[in-house]
Protein backbone atom coordinates (compact mmCIF):
# COMPACT_ATOMS: atom_id res chain seq x y z
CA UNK A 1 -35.27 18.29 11.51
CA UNK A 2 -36.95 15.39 13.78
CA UNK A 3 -35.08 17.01 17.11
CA UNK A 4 -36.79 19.89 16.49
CA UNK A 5 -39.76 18.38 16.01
CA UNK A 6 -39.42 16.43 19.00
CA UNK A 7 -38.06 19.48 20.92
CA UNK A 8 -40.47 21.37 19.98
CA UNK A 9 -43.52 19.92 20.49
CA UNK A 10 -43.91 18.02 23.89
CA UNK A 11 -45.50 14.47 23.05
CA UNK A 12 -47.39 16.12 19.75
CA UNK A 13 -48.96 13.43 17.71
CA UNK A 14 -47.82 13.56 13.91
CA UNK A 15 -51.40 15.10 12.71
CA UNK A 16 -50.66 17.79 15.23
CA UNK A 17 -47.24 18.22 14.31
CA UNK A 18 -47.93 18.68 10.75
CA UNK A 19 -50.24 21.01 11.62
CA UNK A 20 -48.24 23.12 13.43
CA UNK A 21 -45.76 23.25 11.34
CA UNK A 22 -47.91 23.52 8.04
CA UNK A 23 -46.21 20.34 6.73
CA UNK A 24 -48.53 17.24 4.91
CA UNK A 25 -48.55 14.23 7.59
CA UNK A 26 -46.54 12.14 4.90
CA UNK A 27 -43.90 14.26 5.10
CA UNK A 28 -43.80 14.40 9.23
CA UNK A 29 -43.89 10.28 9.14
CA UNK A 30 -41.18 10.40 6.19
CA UNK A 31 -38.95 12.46 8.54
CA UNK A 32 -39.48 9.88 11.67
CA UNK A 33 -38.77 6.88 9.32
CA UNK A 34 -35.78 8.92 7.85
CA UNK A 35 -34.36 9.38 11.12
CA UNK A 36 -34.71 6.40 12.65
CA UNK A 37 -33.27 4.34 9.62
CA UNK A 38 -30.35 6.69 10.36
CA UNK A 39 -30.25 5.88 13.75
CA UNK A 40 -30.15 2.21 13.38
CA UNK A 41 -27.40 2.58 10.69
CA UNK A 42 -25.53 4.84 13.14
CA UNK A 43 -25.80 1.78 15.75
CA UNK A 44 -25.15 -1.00 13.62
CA UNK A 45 -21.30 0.49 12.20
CA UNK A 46 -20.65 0.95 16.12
CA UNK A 47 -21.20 -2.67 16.57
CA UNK A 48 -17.82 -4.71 16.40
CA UNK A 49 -17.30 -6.17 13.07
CA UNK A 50 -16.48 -10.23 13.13
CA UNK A 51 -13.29 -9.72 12.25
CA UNK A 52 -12.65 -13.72 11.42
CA UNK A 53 -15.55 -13.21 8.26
CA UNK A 54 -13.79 -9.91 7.38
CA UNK A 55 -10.50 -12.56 6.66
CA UNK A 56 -12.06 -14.57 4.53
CA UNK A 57 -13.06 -12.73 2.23
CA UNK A 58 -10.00 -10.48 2.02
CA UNK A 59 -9.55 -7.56 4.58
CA UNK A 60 -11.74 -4.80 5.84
CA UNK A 61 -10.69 -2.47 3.43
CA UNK A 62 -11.29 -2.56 -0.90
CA UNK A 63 -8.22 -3.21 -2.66
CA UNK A 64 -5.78 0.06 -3.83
């Protein structure tokens, strides 16, 4: 939903975006702050994990 928005409107602040697309402002700013909590989620499981921590307390992976 926010690459469309973003494709869609060339630089468009969120008041103008919402009224484009007939959508309250709170829900334009809940759909950046979605995203880009997704993002940064995205980016932090590509980080490398520190694999010496993951020892300690038992593996990378929950008990079968």
């Amino acid at each position: 939903m926010v690459e469309y928005f973003l494709d869609n409107t060339d630089g468009a602040s969120v008041d103008e975006i919402a009224e484009m697309f007939g959508l309250p402002v709170d829900a334009v700013i809940l759909a950046f702050e979605t995203e880009a909590r997704l993002q940064r989620a995205m980016q932090l499981r590509a980080l490398p994990r520190d694999r010496s921590a993951a020892r300690k307390r038992g593996g990378d992976h929950p008990p079968t």
